[in-house]
Protein backbone atom coordinates (compact mmCIF):
# COMPACT_ATOMS: atom_id res chain seq x y z
CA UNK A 1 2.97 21.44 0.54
CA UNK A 2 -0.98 21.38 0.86
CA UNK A 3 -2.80 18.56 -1.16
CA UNK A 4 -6.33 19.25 -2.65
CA UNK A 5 -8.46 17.36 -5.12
CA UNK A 6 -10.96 19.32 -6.94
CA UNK A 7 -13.56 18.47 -9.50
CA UNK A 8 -12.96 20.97 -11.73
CA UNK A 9 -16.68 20.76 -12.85
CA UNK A 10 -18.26 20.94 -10.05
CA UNK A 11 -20.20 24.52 -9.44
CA UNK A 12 -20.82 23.47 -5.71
CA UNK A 13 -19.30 21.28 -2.67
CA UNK A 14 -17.63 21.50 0.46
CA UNK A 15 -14.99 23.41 2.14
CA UNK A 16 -11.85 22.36 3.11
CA UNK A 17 -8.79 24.80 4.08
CA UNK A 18 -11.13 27.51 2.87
CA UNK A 19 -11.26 25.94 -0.61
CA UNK A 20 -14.73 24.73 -2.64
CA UNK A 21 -14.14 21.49 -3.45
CA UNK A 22 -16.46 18.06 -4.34
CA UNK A 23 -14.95 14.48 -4.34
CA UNK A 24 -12.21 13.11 -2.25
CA UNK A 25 -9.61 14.79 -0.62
CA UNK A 26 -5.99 14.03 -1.76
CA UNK A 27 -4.32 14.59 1.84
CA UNK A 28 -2.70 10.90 3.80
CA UNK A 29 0.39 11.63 5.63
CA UNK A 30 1.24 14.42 2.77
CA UNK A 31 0.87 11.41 -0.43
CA UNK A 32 -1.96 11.95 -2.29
CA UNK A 33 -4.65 9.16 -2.89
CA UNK A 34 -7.69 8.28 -4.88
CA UNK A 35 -7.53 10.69 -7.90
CA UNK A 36 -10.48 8.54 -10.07
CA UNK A 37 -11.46 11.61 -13.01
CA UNK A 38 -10.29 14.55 -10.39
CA UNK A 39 -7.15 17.01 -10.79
CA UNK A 40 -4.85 17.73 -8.53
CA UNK A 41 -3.40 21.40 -7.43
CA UNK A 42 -0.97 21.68 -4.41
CA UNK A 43 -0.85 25.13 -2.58
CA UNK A 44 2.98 26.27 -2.43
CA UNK A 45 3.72 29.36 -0.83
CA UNK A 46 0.42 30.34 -0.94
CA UNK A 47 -0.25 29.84 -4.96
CA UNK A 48 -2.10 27.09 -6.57
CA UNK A 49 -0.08 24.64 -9.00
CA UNK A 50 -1.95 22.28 -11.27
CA UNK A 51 -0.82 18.70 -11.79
CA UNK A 52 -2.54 17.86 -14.89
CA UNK A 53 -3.22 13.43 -14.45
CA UNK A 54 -2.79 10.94 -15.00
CA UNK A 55 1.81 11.27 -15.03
CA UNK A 56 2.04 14.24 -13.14
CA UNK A 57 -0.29 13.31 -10.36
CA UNK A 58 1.19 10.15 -9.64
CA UNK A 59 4.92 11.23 -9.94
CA UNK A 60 4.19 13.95 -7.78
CA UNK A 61 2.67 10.91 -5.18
CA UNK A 62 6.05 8.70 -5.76
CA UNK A 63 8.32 11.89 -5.29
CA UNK A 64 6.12 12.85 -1.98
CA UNK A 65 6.54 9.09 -1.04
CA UNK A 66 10.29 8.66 -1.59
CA UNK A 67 10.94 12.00 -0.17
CA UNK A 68 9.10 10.85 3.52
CA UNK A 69 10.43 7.22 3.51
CA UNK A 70 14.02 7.86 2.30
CA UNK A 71 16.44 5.17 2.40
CA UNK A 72 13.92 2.46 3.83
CA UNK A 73 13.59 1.82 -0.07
CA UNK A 74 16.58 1.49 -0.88
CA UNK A 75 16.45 -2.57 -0.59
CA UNK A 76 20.31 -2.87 -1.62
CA UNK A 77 20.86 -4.30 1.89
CA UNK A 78 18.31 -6.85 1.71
CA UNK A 79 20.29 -8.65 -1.54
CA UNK A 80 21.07 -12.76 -0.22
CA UNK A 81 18.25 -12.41 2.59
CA UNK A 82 15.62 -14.85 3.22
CA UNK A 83 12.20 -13.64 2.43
CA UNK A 84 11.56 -12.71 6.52
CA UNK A 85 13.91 -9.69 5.58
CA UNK A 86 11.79 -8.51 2.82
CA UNK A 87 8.54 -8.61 4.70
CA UNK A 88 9.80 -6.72 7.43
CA UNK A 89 11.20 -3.95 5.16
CA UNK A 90 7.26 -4.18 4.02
CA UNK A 91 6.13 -3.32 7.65
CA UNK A 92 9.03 -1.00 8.20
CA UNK A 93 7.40 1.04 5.09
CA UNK A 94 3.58 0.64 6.83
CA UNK A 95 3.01 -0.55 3.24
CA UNK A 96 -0.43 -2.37 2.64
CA UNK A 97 1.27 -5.35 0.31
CA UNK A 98 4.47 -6.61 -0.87
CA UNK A 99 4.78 -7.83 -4.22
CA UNK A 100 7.55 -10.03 -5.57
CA UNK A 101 7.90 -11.35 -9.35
CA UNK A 102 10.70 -12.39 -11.83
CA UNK A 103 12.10 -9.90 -13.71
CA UNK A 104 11.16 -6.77 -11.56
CA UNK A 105 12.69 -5.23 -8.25
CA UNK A 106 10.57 -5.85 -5.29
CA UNK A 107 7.57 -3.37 -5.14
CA UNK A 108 5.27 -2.10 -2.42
CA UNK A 109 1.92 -0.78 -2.81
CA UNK A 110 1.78 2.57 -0.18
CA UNK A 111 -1.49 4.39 0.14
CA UNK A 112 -2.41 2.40 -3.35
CA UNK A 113 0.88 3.65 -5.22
CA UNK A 114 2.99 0.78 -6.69
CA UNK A 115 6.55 1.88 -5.29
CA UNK A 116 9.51 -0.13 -5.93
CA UNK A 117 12.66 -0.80 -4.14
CA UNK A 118 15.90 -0.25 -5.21
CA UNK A 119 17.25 -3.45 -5.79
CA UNK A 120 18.23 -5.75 -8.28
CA UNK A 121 15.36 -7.83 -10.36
CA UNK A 122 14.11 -10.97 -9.00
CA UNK A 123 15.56 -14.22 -10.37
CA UNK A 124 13.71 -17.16 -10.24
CA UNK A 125 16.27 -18.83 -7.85
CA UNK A 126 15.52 -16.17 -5.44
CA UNK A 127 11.66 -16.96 -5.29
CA UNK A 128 11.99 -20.89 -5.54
CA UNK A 129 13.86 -20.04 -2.40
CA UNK A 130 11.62 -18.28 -0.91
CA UNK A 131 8.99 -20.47 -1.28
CA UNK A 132 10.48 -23.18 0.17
CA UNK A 133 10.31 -20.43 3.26
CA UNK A 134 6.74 -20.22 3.01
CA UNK A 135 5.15 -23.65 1.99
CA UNK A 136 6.09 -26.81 3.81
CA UNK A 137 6.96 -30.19 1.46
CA UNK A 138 3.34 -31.08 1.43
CA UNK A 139 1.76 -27.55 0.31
CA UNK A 140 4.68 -27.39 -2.24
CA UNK A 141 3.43 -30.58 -3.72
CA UNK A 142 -0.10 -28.86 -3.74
CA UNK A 143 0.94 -25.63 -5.64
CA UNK A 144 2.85 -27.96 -8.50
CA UNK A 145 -0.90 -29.47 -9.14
CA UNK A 146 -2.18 -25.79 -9.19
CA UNK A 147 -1.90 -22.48 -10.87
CA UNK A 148 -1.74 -20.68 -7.38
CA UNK A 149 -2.27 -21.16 -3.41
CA UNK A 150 -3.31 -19.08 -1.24
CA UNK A 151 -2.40 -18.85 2.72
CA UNK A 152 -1.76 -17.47 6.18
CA UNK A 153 1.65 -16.76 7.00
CA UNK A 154 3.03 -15.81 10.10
CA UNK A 155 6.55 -15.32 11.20
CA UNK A 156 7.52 -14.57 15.27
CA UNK A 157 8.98 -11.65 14.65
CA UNK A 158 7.39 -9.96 11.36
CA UNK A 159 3.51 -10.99 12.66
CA UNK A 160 0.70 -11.89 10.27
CA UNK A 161 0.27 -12.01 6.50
CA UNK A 162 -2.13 -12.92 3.74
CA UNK A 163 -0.10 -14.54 0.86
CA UNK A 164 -0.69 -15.87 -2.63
CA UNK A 165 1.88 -17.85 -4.33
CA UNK A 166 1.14 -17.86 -8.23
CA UNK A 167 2.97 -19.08 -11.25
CA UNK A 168 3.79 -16.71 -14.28
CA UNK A 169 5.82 -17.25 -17.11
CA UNK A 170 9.51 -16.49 -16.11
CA UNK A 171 8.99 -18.42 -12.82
CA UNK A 172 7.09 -18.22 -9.43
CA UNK A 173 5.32 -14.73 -8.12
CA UNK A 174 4.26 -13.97 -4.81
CA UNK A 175 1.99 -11.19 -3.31
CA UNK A 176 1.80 -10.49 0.53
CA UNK A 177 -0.89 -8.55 2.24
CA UNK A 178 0.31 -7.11 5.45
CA UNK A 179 -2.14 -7.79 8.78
CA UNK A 180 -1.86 -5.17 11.76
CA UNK A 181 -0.42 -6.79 14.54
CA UNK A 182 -3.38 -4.55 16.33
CA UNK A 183 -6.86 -3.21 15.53
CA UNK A 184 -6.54 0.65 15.55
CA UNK A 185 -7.67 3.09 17.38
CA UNK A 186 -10.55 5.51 16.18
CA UNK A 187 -7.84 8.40 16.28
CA UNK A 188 -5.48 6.15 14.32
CA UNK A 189 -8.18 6.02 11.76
CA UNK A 190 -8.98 9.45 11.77
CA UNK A 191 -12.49 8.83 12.66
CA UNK A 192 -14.49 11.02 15.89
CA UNK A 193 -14.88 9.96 19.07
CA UNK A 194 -18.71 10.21 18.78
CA UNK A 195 -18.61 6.83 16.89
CA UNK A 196 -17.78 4.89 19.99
CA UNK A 197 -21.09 5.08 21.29
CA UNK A 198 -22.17 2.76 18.48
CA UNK A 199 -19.75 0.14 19.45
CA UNK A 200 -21.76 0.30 22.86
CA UNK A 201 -25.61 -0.29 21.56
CA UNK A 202 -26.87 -3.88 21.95
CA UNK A 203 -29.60 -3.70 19.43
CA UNK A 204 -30.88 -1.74 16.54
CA UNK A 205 -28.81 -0.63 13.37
CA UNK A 206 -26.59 1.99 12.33
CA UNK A 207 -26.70 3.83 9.22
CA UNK A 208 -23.88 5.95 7.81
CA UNK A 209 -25.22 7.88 4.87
């Protein structure tokens, strides 16, 4: 299945797979991204099919999603873990953030799509658990004076993350952002090789227009 975002009112553009098209491109790792005003078709056996937004474009992005990550979200297994568990899963899925809160499964946010796992909903046992994981005695008397904290947290063996620890009506949320454990590469990035000459100049300024 091809991904490609159109403005449907646009009379001119650029060309991409042979197609006419202005605005962004819906294509990362087969999940489409950044819809804003646009529709989305997706090129199936050679004929264009029209996902009309908002529902239809982002179920087809959850179904795409699902489909490439499989059982990885299936959090079933992670039920009784300490939070380390849950934050790995999170790198596991190369997901930008994982979100916790009472009431609701854990959730991920993947290419900007809100995915949750399948598990149970949060208690607020589980997170005032949790947080004793995170903060030590002191910073736990901190975030009782407060309405949230914010922090680095960093495990041995799931690396870096930015965390904020915030309280909401059925009990305590949490929301971390997941830090590479290395900068990438250009080609990771999907950027071309002719940009690493800028990194060499020593003076002057670069402007990407």
């Amino acid at each position: 299945v091809e991904y490609i975002l159109r403005d449907l009112d646009s009379t001119n553009g650029t060309r991409m797979a042979g197609e006419r098209i202005k605005g962004p491109v819906a294509l990362k790792d087969g999940v489409a991204f950044s819809i804003g005003g646009y529709t989305m078709t997706y090129r199936q056996q050679g004929e264009f099919v029209a996902l009309q937004p908002p529902g239809e474009v982002e179920a087809a992005r959850q179904k795409a999603i699902r489909t490439r990550l499989g059982a990885l979200l299936n959090g079933a297994d992670l039920v009784g873990k300490p939070l380390s568990a849950y934050l790995q899963r999170a790198r596991d899925l190369q997901a930008s953030d994982l979100h916790v809160t009472v009431t609701a499964p854990p959730f991920v946010r993947i290419h900007g799509s809100i995915v949750y796992l399948e598990h149970p909903p949060v208690t607020a046992a589980d997170t005032e658990k949790w947080l004793k994981e995170v903060l030590r005695s002191d910073d736990i008397v901190k975030f009782g004076q407060k309405p949230d904290f914010d922090l680095s947290y960093q495990t041995e063996n799931q690396g870096r993350f930015r965390a904020n620890i915030h309280k909401q009506a059925h009990g305590i949320g949490m929301s971390f952002r997941v830090l590479p454990d290395k900068l990438p590469s250009l080609k990771e990035l999907g950027l071309p090789e002719l940009l690493r000459q800028f990194v060499q100049y020593h003076q002057g300024i670069v402007l990407i227009t």
